[in-house]
Protein backbone atom coordinates (compact mmCIF):
# COMPACT_ATOMS: atom_id res chain seq x y z
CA UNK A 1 -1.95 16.93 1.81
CA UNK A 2 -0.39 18.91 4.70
CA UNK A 3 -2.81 22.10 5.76
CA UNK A 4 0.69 24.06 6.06
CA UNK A 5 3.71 24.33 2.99
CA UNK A 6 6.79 25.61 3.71
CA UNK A 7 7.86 28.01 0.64
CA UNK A 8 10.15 24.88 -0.86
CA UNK A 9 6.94 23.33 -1.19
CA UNK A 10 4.88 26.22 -3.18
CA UNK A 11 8.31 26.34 -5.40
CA UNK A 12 7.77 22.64 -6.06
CA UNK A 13 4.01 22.83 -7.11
CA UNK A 14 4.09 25.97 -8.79
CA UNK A 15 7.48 25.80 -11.09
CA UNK A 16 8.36 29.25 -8.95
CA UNK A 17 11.72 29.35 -7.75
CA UNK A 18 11.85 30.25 -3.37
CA UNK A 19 14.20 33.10 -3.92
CA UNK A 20 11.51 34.59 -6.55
CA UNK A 21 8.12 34.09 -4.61
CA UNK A 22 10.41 35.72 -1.36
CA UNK A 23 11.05 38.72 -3.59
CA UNK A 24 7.21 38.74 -4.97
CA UNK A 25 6.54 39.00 -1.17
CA UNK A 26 8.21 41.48 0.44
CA UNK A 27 7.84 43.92 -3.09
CA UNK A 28 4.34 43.29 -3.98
CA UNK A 29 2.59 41.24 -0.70
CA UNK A 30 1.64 38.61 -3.12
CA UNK A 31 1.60 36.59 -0.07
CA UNK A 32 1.34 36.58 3.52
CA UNK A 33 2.25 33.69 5.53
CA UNK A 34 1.51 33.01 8.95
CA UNK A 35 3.92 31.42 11.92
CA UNK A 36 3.93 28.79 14.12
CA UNK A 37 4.26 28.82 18.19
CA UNK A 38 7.92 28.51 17.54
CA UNK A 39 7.82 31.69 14.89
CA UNK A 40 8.30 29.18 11.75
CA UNK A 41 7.24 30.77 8.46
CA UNK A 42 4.18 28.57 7.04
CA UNK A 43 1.64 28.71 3.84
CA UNK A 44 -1.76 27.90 3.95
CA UNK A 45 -3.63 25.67 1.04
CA UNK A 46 -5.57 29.27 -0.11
CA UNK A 47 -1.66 30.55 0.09
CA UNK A 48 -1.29 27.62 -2.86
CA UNK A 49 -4.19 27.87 -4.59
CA UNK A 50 -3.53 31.96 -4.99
CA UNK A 51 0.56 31.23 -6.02
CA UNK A 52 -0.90 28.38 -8.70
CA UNK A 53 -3.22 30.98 -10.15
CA UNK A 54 -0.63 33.52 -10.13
CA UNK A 55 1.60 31.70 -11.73
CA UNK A 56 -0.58 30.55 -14.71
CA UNK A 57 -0.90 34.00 -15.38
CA UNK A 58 2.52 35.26 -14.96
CA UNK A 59 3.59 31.99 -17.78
CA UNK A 60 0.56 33.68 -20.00
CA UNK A 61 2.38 37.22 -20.57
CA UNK A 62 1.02 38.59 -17.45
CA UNK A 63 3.85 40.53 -15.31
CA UNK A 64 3.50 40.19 -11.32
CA UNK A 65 3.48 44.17 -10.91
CA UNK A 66 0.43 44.05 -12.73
CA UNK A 67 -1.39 40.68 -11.06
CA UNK A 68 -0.21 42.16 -7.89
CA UNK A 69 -2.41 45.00 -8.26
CA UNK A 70 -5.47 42.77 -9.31
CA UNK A 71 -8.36 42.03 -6.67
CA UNK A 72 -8.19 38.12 -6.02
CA UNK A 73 -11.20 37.40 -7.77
CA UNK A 74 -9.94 38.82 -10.85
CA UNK A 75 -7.11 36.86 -10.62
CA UNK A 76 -9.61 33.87 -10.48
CA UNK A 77 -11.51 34.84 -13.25
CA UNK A 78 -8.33 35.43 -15.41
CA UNK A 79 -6.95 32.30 -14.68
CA UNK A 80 -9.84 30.15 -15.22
CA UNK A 81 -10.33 32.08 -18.69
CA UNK A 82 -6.67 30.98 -19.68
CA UNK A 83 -7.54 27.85 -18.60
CA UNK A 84 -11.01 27.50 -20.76
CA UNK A 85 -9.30 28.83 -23.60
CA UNK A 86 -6.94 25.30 -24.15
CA UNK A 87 -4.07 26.76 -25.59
CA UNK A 88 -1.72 25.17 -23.96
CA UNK A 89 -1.30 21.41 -22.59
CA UNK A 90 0.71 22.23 -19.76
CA UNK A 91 -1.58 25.14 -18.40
CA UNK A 92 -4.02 22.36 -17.34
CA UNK A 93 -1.48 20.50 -14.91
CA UNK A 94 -2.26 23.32 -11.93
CA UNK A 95 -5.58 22.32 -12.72
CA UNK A 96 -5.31 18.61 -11.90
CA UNK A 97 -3.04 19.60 -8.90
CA UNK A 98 -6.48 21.44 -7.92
CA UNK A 99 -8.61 19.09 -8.17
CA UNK A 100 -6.78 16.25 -6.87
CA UNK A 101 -5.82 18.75 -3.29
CA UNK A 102 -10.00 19.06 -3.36
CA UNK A 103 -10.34 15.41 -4.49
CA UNK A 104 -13.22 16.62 -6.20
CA UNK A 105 -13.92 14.07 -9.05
CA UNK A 106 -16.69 15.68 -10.72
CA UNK A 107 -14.33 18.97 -11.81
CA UNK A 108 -11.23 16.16 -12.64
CA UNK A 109 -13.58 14.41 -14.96
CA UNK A 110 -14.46 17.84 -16.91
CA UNK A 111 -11.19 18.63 -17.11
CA UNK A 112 -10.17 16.06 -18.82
CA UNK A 113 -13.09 15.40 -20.92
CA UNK A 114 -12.60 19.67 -22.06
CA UNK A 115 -8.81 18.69 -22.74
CA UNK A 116 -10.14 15.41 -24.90
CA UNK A 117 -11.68 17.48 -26.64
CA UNK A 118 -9.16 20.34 -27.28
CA UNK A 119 -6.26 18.41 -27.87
CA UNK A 120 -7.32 14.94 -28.53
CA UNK A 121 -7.05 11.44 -26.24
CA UNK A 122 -2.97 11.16 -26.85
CA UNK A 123 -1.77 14.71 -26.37
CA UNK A 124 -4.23 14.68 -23.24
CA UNK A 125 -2.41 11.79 -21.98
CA UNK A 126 0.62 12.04 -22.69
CA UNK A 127 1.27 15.79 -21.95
CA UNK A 128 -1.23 16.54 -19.58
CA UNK A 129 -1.91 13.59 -17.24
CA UNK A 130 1.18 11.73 -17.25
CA UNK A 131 2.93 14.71 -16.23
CA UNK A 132 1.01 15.32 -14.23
CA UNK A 133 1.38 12.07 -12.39
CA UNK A 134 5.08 12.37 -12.49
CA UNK A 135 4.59 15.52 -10.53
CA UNK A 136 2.49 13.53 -8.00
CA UNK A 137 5.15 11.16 -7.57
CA UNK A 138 7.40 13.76 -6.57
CA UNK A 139 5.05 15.54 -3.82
CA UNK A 140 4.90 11.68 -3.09
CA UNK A 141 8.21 11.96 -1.79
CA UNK A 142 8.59 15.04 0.28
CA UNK A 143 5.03 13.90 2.22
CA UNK A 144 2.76 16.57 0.01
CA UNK A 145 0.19 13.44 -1.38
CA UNK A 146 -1.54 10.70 1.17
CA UNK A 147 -2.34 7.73 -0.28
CA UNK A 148 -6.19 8.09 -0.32
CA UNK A 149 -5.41 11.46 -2.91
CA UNK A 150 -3.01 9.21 -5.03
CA UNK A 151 -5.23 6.51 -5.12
CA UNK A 152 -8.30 8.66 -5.87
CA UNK A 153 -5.87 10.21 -8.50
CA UNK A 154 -4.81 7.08 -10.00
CA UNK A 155 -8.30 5.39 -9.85
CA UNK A 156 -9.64 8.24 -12.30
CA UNK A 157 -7.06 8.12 -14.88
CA UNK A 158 -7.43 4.55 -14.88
CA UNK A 159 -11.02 4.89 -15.68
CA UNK A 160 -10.31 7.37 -18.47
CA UNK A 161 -7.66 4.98 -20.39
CA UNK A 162 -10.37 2.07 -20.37
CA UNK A 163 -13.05 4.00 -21.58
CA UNK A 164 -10.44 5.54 -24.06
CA UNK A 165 -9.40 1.92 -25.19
CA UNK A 166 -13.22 0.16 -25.23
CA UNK A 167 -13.89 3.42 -27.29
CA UNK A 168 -11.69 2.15 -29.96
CA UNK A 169 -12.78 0.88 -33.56
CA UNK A 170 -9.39 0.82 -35.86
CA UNK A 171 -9.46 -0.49 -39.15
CA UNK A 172 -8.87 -4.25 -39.46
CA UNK A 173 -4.44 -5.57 -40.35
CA UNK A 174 -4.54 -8.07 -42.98
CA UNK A 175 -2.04 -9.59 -40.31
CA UNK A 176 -2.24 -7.98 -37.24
CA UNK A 177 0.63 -8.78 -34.70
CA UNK A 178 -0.45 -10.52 -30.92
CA UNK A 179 0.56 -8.76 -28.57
CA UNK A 180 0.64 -9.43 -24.70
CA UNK A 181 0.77 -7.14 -21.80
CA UNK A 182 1.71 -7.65 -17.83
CA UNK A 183 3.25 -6.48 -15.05
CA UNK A 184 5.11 -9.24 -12.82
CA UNK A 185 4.62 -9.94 -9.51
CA UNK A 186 4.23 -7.50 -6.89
CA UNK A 187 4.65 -4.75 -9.97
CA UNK A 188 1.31 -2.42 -8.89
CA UNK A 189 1.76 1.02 -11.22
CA UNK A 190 -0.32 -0.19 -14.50
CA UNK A 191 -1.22 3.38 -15.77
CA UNK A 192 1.94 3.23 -18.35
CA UNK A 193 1.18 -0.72 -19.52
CA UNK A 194 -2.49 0.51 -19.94
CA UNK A 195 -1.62 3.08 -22.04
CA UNK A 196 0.63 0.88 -24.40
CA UNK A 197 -2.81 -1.23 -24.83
CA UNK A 198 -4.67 1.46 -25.68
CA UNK A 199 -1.35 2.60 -28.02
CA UNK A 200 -1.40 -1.21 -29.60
CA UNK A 201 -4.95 -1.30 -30.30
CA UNK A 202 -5.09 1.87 -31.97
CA UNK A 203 -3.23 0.30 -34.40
CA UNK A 204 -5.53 -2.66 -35.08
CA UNK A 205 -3.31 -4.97 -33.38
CA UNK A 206 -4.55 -7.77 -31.37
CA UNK A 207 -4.14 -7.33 -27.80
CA UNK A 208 -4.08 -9.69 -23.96
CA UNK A 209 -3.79 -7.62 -21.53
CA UNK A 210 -3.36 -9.22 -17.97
CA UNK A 211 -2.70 -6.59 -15.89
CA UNK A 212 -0.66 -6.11 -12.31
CA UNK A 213 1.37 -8.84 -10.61
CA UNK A 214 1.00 -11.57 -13.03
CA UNK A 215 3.08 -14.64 -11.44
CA UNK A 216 5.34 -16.06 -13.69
CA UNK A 217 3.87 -19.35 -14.41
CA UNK A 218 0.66 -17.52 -14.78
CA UNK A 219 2.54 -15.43 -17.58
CA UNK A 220 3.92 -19.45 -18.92
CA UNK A 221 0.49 -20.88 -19.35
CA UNK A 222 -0.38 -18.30 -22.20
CA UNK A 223 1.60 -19.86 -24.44
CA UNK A 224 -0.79 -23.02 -24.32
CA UNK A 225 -3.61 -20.72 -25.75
CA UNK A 226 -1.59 -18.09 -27.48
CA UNK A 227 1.69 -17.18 -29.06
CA UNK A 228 2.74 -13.56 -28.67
CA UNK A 229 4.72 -12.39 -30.81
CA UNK A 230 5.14 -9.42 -28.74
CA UNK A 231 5.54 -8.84 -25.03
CA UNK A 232 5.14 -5.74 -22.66
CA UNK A 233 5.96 -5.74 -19.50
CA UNK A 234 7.94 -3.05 -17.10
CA UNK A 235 10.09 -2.95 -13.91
CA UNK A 236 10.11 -0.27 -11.33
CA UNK A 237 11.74 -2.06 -8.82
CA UNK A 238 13.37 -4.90 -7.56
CA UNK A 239 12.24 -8.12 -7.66
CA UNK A 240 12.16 -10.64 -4.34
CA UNK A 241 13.66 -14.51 -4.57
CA UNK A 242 14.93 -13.55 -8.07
CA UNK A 243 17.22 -11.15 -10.07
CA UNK A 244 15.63 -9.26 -13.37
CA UNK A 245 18.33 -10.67 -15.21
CA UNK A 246 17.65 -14.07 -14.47
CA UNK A 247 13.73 -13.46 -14.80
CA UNK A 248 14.32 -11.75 -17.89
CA UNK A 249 16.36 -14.93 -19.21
CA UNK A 250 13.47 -17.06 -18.37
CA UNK A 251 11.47 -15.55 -20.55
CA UNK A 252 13.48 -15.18 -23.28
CA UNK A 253 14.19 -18.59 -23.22
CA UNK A 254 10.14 -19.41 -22.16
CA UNK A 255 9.42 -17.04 -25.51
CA UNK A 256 12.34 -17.27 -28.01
CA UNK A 257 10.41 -16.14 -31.03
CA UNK A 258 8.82 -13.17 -29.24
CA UNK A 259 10.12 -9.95 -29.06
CA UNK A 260 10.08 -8.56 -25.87
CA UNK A 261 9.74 -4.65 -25.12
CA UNK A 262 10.85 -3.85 -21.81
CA UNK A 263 10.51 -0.26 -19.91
CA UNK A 264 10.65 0.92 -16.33
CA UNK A 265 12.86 2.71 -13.63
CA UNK A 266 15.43 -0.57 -12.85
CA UNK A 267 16.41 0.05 -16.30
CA UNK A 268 17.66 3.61 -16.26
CA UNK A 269 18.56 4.94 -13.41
CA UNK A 270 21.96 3.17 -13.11
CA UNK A 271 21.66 0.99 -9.94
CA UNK A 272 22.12 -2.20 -11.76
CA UNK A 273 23.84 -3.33 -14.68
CA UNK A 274 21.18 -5.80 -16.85
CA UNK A 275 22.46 -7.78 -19.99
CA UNK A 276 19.05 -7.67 -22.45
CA UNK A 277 18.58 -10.83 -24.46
CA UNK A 278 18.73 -11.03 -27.71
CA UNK A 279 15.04 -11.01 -28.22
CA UNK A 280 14.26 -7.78 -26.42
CA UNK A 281 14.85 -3.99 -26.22
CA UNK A 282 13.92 -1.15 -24.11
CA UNK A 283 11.91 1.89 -24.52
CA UNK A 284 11.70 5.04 -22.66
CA UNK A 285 8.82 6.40 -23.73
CA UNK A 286 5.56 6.18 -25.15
CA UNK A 287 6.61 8.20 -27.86
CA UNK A 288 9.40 6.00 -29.12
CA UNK A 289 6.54 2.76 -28.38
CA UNK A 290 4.80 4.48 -31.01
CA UNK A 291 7.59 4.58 -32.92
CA UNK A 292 7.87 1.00 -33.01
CA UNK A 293 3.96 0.67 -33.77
CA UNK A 294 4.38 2.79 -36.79
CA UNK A 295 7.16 0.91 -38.36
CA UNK A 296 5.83 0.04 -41.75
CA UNK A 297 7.25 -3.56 -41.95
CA UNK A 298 6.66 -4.26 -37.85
CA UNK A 299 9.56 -6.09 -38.17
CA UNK A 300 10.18 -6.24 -34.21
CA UNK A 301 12.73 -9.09 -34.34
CA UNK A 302 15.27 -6.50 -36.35
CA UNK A 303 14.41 -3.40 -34.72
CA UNK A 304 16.75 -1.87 -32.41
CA UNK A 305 15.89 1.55 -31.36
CA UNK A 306 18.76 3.93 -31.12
């Protein structure tokens, strides 16, 4: 991450609009940036770390006039206390941010393991670390992240979905359903797919999980050994030598008595218009996959989420 934010970049981190931090500066002297040679305005990463800390407090009843008066470590100690306490999911997002600007693993994995704890393995997940990743993906985009952070980022939360999944001992179906999980070719970002097998065995479902860029005659040669009757797979972009329509009729047609659940970016945001077969559906989120898990008859064939 860049050693100097502009103030568009502290808004972006910490939730606090530009026009409000200016105001918090010149009233209270919250902050006190420093300028370039060319007299350009500039925040330095203690400048973040005080505005993150600030504003956990500030969303936890405490007014600036008040933190402004406070000794900076006071404000330290407050925040971390909020943060101990676990109220609240989202509280713990700063956190990550923290860690992940320090790329300090050892404070990521208590973290998490203190929010396992608190809130249990899905609410962690789901309202804590994707989030949080979501939030990575868009200091992705204006240059805040390098690719060793996301990758450090990524590698961890990786880790923490495996263990969560190879910790799991459900109850035995009398007919569980087979389920199998890919990404297809050239298709990196697994942390979503992973989750869905952790979701799917939860449930006492059987599960095949074959993870990133899975050619599609590599995907064919299942069905030699095994016959889904459910697939997962997701699309975040565009695929080369081959249209998603057309690879999505393949395997339909390659799988015509699975049902295939289908998620990712391509689908929803408009750029291209793609006829589903009959056989599959989308979903947008993990909470309407779960959903689908805990329909009573599993009847995926006739369900058609709304």
């Amino acid at each position: 991450m860049p050693t100097q934010y502009a103030i568009k970049d502290l808004e972006r981190l910490s939730g606090i609009k530009a026009h409000t931090l200016r105001i918090w500066e010149q009233r209270y002297g919250i902050l006190k940036p420093e300028r370039t040679d060319t007299n350009i305005r500039y925040y330095t990463s203690e400048d973040l770390k005080r505005i993150l800390n600030i504003s956990l407090l500030n969303n936890n009843g405490f007014k600036i006039s008040k933190i402004a008066k406070l000794p900076e470590d006071e404000i330290i100690r407050l925040a971390q206390s909020i943060l101990n306490n676990f109220n609240k999911e989202s509280d713990q997002i700063d956190n990550l941010v923290l860690c992940m600007m320090e790329m300090n693993e050892s404070k990521f994995e208590k973290i998490i393991s203190n929010c396992i704890i608190h809130f249990g393995f899905e609410s962690t997940i789901e309202k804590i670390v994707f989030p949080f990743m979501r939030q990575i993906g868009n200091m992705w985009q204006v240059g805040m992240v390098n690719v060793a952070q996301e990758h450090f980022i990524s590698h961890l939360v990786r880790q923490k979905i495996i263990v969560g999944i190879d910790g799991l001992y459900p109850e035995p179906l009398a007919n569980p359903k087979t389920f199998l999980l890919y990404l297809p070719t050239n298709e990196l970002h697994e942390l979503g797919l992973l989750y869905c097998h952790f979701l799917i065995k939860s449930k006492g479902h059987k599960c095949l999980y074959l993870g990133q860029s899975v050619p599609f005659d590599d995907v064919l040669s299942t069905s030699d050994i095994l016959h889904p009757d459910v697939i997962v797979t997701t699309f975040t972009n565009p695929m080369d030598g081959i249209s998603i329509q057309e690879y999505l009729n393949n395997l339909s047609k390659a799988f015509p008595k699975a049902s295939i659940m289908l998620s990712g970016r391509v689908f929803f945001d408009g750029n291209e218009t793609i006829k589903l077969p009959k056989n599959a559906f989308l979903f947008h989120s993990h909470e309407q996959f779960k959903n689908v898990l805990h329909s009573v008859n599993f009847a995926f064939n006739a369900y058609k989420p709304n």
